[in-house]
C-alpha atoms as a PDB file:
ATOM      1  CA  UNK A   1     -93.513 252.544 126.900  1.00  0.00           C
ATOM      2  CA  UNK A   2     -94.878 255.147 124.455  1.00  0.00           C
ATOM      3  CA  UNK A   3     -94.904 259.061 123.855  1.00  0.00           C
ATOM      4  CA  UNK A   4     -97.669 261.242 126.218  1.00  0.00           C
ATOM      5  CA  UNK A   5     -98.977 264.001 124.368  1.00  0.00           C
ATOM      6  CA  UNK A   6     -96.371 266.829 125.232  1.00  0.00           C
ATOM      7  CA  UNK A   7     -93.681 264.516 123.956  1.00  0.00           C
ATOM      8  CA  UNK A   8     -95.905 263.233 120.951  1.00  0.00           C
ATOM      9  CA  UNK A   9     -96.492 267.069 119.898  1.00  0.00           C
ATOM     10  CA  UNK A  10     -92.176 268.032 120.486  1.00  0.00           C
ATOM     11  CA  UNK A  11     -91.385 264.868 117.990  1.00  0.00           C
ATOM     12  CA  UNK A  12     -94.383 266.057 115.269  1.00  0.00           C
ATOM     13  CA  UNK A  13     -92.271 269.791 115.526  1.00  0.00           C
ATOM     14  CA  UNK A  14     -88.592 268.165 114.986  1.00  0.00           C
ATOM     15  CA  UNK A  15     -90.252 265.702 112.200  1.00  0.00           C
ATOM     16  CA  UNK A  16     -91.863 269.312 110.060  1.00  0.00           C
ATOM     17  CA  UNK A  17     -88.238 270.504 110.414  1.00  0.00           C
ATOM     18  CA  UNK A  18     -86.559 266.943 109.766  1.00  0.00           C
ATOM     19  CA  UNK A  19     -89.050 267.098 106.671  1.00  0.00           C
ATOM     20  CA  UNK A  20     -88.112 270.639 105.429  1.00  0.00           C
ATOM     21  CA  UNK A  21     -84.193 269.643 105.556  1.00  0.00           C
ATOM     22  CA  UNK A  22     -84.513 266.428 103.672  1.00  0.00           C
ATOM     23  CA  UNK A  23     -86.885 266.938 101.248  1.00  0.00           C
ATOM     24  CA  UNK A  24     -87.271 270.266 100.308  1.00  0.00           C
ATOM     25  CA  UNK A  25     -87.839 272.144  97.429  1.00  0.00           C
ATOM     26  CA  UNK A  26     -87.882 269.247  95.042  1.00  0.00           C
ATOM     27  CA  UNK A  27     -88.395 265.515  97.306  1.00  0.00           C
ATOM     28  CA  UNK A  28     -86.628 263.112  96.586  1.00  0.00           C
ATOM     29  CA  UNK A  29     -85.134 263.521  93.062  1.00  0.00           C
ATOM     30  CA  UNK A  30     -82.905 260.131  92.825  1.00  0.00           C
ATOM     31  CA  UNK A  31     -85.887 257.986  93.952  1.00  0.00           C
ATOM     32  CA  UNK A  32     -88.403 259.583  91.160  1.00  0.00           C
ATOM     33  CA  UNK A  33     -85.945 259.046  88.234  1.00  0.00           C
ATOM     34  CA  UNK A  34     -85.158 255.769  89.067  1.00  0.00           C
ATOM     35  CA  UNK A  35     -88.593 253.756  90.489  1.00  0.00           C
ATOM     36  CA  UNK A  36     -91.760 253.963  89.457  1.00  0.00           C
ATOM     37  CA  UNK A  37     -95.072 255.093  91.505  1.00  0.00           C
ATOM     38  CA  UNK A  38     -96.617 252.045  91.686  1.00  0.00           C
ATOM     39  CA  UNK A  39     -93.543 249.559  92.950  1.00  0.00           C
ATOM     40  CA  UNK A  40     -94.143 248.154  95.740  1.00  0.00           C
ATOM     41  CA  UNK A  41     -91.701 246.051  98.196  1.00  0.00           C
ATOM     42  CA  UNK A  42     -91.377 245.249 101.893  1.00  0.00           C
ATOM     43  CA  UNK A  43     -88.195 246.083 104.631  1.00  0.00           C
ATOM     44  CA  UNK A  44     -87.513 244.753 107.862  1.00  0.00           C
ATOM     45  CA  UNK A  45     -85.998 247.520 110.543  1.00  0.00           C
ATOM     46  CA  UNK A  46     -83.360 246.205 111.865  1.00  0.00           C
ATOM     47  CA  UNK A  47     -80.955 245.977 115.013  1.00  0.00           C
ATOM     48  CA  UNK A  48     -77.617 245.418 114.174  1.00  0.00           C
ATOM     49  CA  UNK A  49     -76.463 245.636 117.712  1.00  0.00           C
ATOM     50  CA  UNK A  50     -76.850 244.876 121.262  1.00  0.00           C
ATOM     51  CA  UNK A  51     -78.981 247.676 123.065  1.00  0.00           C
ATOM     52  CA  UNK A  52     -82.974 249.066 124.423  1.00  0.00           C
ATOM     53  CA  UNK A  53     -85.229 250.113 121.706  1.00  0.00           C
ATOM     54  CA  UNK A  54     -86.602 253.731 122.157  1.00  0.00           C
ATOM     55  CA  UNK A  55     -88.484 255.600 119.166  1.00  0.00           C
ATOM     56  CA  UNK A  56     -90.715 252.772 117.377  1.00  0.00           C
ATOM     57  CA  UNK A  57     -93.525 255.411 117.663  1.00  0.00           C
ATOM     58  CA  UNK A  58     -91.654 257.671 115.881  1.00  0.00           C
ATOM     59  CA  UNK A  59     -90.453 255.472 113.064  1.00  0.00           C
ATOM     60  CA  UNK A  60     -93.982 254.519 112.807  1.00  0.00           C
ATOM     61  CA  UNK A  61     -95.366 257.900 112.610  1.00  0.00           C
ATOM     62  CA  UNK A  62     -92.485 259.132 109.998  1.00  0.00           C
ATOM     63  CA  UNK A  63     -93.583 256.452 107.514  1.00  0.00           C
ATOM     64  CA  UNK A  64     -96.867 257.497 107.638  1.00  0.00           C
ATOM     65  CA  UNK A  65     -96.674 260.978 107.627  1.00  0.00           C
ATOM     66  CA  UNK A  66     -93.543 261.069 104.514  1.00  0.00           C
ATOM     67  CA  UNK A  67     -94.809 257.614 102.725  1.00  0.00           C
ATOM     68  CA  UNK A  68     -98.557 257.401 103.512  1.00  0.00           C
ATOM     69  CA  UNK A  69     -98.748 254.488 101.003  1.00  0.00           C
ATOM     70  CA  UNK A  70     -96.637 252.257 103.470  1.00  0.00           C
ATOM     71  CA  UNK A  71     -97.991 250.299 106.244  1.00  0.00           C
ATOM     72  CA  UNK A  72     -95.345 250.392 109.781  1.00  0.00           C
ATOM     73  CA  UNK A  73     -95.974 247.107 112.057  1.00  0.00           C
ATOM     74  CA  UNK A  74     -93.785 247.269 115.254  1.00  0.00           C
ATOM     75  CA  UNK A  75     -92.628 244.189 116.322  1.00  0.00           C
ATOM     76  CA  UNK A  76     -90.992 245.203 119.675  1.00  0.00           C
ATOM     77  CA  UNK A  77     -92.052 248.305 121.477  1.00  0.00           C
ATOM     78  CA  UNK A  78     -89.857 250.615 123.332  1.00  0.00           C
ATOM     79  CA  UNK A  79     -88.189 249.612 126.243  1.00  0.00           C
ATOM     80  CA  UNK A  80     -87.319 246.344 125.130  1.00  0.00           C
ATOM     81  CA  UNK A  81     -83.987 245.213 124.761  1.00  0.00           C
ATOM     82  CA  UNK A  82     -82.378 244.349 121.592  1.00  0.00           C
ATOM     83  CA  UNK A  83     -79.612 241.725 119.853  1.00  0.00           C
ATOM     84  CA  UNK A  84     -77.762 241.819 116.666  1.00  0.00           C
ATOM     85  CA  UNK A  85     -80.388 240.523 114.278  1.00  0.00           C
ATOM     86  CA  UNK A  86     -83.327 241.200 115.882  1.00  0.00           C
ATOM     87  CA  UNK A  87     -86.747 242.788 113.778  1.00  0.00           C
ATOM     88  CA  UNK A  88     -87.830 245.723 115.187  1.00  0.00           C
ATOM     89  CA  UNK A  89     -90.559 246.667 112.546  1.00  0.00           C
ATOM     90  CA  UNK A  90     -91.743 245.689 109.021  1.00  0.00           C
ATOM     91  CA  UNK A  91     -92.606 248.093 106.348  1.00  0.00           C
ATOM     92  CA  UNK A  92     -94.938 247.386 103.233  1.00  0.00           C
ATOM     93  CA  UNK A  93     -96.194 249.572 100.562  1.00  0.00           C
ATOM     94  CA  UNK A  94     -94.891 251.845  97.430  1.00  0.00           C
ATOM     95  CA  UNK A  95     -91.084 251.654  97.778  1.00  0.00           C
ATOM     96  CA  UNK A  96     -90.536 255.321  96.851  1.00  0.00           C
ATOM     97  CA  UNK A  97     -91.949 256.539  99.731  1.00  0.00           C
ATOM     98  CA  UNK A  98     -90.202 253.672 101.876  1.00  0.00           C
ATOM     99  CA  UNK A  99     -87.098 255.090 100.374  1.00  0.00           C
ATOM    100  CA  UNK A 100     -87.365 258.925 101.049  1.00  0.00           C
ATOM    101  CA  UNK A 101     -88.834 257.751 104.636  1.00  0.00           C
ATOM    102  CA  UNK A 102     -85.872 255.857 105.630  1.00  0.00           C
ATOM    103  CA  UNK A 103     -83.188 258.383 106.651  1.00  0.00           C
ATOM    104  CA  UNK A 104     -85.690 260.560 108.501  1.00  0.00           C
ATOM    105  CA  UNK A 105     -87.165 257.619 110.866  1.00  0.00           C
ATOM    106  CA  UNK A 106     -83.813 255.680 111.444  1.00  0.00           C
ATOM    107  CA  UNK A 107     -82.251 259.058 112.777  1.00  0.00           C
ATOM    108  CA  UNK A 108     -85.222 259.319 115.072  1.00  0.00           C
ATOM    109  CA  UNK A 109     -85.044 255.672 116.083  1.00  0.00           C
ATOM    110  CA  UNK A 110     -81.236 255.163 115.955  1.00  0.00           C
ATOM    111  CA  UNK A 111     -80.494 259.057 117.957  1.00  0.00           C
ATOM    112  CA  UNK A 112     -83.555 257.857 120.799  1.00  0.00           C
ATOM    113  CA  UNK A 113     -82.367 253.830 121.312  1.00  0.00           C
ATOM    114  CA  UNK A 114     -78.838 255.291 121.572  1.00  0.00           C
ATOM    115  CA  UNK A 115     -79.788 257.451 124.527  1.00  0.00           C
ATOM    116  CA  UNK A 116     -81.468 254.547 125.730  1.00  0.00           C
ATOM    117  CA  UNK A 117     -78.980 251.955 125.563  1.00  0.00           C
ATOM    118  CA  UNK A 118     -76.565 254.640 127.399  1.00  0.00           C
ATOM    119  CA  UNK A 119     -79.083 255.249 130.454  1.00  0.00           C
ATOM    120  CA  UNK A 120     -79.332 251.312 130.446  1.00  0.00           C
ATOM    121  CA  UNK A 121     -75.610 250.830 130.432  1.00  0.00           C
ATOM    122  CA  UNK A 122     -74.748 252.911 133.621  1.00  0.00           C
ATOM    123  CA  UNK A 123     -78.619 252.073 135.291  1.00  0.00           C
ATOM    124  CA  UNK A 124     -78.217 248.306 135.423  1.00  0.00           C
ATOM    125  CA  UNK A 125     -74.545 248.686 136.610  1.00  0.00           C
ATOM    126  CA  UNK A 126     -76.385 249.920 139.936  1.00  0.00           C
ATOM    127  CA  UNK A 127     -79.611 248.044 139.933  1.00  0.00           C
ATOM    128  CA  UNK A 128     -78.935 246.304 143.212  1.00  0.00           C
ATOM    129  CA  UNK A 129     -78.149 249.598 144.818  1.00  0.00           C
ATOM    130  CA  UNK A 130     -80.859 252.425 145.959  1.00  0.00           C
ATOM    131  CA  UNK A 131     -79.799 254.802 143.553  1.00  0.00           C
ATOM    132  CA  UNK A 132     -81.137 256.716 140.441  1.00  0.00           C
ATOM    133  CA  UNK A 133     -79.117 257.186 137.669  1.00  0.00           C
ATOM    134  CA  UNK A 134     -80.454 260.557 136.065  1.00  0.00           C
ATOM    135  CA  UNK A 135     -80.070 262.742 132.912  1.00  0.00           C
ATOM    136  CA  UNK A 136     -79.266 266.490 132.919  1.00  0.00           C
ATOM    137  CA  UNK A 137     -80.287 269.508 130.568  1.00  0.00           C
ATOM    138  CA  UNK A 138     -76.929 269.250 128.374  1.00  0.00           C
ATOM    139  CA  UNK A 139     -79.890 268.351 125.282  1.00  0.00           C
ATOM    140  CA  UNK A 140     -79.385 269.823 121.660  1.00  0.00           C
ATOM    141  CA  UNK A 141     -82.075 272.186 121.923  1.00  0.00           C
ATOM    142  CA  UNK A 142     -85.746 271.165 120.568  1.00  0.00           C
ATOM    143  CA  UNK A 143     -84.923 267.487 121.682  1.00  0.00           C
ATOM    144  CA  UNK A 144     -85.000 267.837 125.228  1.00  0.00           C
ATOM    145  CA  UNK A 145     -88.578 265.748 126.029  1.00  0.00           C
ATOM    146  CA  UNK A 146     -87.083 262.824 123.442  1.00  0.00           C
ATOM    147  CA  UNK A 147     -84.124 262.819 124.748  1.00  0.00           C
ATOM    148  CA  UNK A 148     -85.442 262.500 128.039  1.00  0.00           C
ATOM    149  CA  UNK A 149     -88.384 259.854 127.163  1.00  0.00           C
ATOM    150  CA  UNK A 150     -85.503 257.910 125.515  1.00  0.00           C
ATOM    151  CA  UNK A 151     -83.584 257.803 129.036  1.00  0.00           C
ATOM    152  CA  UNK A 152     -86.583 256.597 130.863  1.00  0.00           C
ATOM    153  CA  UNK A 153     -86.392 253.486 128.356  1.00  0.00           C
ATOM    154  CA  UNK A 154     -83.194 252.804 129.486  1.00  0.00           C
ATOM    155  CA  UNK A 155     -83.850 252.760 133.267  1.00  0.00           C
ATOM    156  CA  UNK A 156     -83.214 256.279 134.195  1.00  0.00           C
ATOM    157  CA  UNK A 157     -84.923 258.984 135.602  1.00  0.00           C
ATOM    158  CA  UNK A 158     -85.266 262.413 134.649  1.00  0.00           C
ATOM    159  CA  UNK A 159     -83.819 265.517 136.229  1.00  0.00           C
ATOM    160  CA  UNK A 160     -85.597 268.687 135.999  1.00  0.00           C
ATOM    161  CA  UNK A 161     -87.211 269.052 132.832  1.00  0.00           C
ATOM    162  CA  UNK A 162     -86.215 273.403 132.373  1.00  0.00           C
ATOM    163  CA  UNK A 163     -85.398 276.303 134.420  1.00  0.00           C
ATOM    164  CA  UNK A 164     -88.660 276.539 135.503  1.00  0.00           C
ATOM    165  CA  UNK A 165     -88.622 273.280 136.778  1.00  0.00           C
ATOM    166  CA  UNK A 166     -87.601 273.387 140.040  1.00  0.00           C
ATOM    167  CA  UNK A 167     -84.567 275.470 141.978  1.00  0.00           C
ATOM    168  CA  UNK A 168     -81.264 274.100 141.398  1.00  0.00           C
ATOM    169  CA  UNK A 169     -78.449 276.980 142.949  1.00  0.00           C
ATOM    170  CA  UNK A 170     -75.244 276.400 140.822  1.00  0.00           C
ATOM    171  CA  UNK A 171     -71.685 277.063 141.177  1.00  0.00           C
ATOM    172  CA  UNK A 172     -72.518 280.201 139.180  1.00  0.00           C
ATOM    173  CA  UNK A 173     -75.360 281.459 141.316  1.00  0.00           C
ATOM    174  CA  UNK A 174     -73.324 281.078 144.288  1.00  0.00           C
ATOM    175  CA  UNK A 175     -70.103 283.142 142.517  1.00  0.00           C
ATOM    176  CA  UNK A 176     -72.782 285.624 141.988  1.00  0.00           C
ATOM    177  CA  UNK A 177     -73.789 286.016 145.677  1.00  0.00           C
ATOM    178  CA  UNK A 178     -69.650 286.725 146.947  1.00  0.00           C
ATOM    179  CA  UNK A 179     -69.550 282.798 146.955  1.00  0.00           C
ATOM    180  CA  UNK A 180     -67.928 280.212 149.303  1.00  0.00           C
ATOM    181  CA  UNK A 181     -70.539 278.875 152.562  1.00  0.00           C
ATOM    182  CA  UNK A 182     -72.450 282.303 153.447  1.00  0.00           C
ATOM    183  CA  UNK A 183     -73.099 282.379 149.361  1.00  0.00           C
ATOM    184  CA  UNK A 184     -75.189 278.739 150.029  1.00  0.00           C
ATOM    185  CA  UNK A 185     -76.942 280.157 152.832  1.00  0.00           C
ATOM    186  CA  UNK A 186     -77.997 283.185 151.647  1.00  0.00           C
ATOM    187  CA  UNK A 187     -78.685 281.516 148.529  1.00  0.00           C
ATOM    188  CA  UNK A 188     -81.238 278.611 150.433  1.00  0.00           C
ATOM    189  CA  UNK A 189     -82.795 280.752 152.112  1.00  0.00           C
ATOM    190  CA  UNK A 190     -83.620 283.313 149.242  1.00  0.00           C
ATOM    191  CA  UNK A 191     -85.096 280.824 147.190  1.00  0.00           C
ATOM    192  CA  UNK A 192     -87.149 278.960 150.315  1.00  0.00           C
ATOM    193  CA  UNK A 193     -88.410 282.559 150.988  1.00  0.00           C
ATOM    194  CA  UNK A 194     -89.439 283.501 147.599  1.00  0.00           C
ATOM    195  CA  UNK A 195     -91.359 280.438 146.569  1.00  0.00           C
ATOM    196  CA  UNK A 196     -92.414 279.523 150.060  1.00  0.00           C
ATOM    197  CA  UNK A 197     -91.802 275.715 149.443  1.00  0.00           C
ATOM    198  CA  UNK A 198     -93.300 275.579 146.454  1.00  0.00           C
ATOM    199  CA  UNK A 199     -90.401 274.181 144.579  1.00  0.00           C
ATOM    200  CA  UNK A 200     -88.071 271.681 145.876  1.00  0.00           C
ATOM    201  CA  UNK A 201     -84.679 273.408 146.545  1.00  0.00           C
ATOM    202  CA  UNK A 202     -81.235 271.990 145.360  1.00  0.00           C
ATOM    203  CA  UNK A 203     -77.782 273.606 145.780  1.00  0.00           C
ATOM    204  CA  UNK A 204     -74.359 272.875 144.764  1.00  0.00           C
ATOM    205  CA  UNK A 205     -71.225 272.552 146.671  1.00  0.00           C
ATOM    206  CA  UNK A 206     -68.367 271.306 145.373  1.00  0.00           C
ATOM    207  CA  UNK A 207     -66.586 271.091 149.100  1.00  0.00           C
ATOM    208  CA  UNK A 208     -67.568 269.675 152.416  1.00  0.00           C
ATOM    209  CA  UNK A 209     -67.086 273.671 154.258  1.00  0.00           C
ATOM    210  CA  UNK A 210     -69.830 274.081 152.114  1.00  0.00           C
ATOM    211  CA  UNK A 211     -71.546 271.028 152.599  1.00  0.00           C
ATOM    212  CA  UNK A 212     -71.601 271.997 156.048  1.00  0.00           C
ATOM    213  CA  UNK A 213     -73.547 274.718 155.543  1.00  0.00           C
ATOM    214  CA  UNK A 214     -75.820 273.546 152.919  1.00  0.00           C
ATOM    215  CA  UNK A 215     -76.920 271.044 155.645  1.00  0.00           C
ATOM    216  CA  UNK A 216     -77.892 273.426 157.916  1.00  0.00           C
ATOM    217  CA  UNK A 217     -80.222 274.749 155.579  1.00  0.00           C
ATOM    218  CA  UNK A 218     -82.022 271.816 154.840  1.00  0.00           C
ATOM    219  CA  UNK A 219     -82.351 271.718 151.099  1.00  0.00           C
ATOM    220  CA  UNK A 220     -84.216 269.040 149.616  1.00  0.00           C
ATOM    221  CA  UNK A 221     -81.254 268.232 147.760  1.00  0.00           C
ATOM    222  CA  UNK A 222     -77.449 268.852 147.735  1.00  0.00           C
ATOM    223  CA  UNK A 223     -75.668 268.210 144.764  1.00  0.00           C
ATOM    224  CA  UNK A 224     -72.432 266.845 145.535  1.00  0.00           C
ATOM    225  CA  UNK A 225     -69.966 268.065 142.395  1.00  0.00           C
ATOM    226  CA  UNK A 226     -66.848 266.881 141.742  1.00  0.00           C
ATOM    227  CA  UNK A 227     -65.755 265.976 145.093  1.00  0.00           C
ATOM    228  CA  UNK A 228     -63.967 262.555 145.814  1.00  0.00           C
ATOM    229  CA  UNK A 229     -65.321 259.345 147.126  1.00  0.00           C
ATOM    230  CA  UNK A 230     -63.657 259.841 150.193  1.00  0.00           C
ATOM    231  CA  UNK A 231     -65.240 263.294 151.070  1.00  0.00           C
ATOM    232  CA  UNK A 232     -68.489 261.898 149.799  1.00  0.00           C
ATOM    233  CA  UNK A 233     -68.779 259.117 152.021  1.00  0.00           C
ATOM    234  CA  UNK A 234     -68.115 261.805 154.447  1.00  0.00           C
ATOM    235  CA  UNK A 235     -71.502 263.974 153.308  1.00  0.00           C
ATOM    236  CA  UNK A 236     -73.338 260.796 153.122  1.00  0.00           C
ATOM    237  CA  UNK A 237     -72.149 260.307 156.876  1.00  0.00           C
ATOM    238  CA  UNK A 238     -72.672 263.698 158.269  1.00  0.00           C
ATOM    239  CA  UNK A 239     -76.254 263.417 155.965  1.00  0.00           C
ATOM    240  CA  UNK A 240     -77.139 260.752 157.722  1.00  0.00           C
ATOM    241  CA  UNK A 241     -76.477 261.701 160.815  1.00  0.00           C
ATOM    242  CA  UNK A 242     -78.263 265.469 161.085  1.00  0.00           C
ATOM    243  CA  UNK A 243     -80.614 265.751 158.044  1.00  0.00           C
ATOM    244  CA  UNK A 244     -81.705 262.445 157.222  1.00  0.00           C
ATOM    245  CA  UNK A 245     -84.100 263.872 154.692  1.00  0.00           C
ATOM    246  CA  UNK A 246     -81.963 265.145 152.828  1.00  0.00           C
ATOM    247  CA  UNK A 247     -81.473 263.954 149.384  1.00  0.00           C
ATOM    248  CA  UNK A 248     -77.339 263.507 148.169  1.00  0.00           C
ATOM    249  CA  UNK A 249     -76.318 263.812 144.614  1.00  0.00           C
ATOM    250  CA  UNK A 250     -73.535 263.036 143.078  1.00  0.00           C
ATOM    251  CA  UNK A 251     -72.392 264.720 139.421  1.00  0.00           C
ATOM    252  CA  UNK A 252     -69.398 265.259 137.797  1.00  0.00           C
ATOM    253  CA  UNK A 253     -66.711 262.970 135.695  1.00  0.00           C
ATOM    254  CA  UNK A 254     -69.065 260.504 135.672  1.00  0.00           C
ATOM    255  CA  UNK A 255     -68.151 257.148 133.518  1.00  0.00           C
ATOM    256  CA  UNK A 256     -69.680 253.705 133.568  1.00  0.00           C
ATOM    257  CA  UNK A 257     -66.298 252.592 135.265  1.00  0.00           C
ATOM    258  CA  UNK A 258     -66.192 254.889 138.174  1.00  0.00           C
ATOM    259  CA  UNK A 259     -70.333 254.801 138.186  1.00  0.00           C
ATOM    260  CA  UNK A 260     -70.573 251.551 140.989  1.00  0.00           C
ATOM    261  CA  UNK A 261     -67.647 253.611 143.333  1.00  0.00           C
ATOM    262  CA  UNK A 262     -69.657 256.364 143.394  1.00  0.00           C
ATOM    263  CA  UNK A 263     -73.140 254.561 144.245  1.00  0.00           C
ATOM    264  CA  UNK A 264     -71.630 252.579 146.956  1.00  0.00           C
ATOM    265  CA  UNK A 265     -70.895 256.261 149.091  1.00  0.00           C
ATOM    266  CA  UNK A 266     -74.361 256.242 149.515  1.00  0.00           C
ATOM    267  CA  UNK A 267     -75.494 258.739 147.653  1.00  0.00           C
ATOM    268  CA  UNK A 268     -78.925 259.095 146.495  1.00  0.00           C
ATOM    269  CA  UNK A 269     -79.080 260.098 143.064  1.00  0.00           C
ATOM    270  CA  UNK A 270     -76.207 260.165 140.682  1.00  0.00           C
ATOM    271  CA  UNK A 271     -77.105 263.151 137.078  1.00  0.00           C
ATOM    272  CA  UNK A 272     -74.925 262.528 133.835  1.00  0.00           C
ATOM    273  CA  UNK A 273     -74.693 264.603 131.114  1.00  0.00           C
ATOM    274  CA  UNK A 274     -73.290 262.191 128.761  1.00  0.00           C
ATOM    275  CA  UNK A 275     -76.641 260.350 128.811  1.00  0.00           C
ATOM    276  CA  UNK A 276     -78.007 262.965 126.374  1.00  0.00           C
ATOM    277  CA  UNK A 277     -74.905 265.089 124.912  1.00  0.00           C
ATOM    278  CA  UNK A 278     -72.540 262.196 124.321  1.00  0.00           C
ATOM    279  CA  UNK A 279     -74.405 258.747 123.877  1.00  0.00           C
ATOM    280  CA  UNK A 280     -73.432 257.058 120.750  1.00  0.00           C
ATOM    281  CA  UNK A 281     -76.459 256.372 117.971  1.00  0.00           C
ATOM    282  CA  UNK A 282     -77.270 252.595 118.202  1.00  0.00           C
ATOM    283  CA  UNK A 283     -76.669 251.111 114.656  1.00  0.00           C
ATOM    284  CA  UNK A 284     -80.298 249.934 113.221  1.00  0.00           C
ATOM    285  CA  UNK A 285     -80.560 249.242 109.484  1.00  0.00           C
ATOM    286  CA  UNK A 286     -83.668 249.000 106.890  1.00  0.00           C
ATOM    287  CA  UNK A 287     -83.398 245.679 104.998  1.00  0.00           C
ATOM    288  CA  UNK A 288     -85.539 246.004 101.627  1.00  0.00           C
ATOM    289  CA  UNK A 289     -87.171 243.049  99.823  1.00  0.00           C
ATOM    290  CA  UNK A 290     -88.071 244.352  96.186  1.00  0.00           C
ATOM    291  CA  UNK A 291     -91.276 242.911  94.124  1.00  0.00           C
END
């Protein structure tokens, strides 16, 4: 897998700030007193555990941009899984510039092959099933196309990208419109009548009254939040049985042990926000060899 040019252009914006924070005013003051401009050496990148490699590209394109005296050879590419031990690049060239490099790329590559490991985790846990396990918008803001590359290294799919996206009708929305089942009518048929199917249409319900309803609408999607296995096997049922084309989500309290439980309902998709707010950086290393 690698970056298309919308993602390629949000990583060159967060690397100018990552940049700015590291290095600014004065570079890197520690390296300069203590290693001369013309020393060269050589460093392996490095897993040090099990996981799926997301953000070589990046890695890559830090090293050139902060050390342009380095060469960056991938040796795996991203969506490749990884061991304790394996090489995931090698780095040659002045070891200054290796040195003031190597903070900057490992938080791109360790942040992105964390996410990735994550959406790998909970995706293969459902493999056999016909499910897709997908990320949300809970992203620290200017990461969101990353974040959401990294996810599709993993095995998972991607939700909306923003608000302008597509039309998802939230708890909030609803609460907004007197709530409870005539709120997810009125709101359904607002939004089919203002875009004029345009935009696929998705709306919450977080209880099978208003599940009900939702299915009389016909929605392209009803996001199932919250509710227990037992009243969504229920939805999947009723689904079934009057809207077939209807697409079933499930979202909310989502962990890798209650993941399978919630896939064998029948539900179609299944979003989680810990995919992207909460997934653990994967621990990769930089192993020098000095000349």
């Amino acid at each position: 897998m690698a970056l298309n040019p919308a993602e390629m252009k949000a990583f060159q914006t967060l690397l100018s700030l990552a940049i700015a924070e590291d290095l600014e005013p004065t570079g890197d003051l520690t390296s300069k007193a203590l290693l001369s401009e013309d020393q060269e050496g050589s460093a392996i990148v490095v897993a040090r555990e099990k996981g799926v490699l997301a953000g070589v590209e990046t890695a890559g394109r830090t090293f050139a941009v902060v050390a342009p005296q380095t060469s960056f050879t991938a040796l795996k590419q991203d969506g490749e899984g990884l061991r304790p031990g394996d090489e995931i690049a090698k780095v040659q060239g002045k070891v200054r510039g290796m040195l003031s490099a190597e903070r900057i790329a490992l938080n791109f590559l360790q942040r992105l092959s964390g996410i990735a490991t994550l959406a790998w985790k909970f995706s293969s846990l459902v493999a056999d099933l016909p499910v897709k396990v997908l990320d949300t918008r809970k992203i620290a803001p200017g990461w969101r196309l990353l974040d959401k590359y990294a996810v599709r290294c993993g095995g998972g799919y991607n939700h909306r990208l923003n608000l302008s996206d597509g039309i998802l009708i939230k708890d909030n929305h609803l609460a907004a419109l007197g709530g409870g089942p005539p709120a997810v009518r009125k709101a359904v048929l607002l939004a089919r009548q203002t875009y004029s199917g345009n935009w696929d249409v998705e709306v919450e319900v977080d209880d099978l009254a208003s599940f009900d309803t939702a299915l009389q609408t016909h929605p392209d999607v009803i996001l199932l939040d919250n509710m227990s296995l037992e009243a969504m096997s229920l939805a999947v049922e009723k689904r079934n049985a009057l809207a077939p084309g209807v697409q079933l989500e499930a979202s909310g309290g989502v962990k890798l042990e209650n993941l399978r439980h919630i896939a064998l309902t029948g539900v179609d998709r299944i979003s989680i926000g810990a995919l992207t707010h909460s997934a653990p950086a994967l621990d990769i290393a930089l192993d020098y060899q000095f000349s």
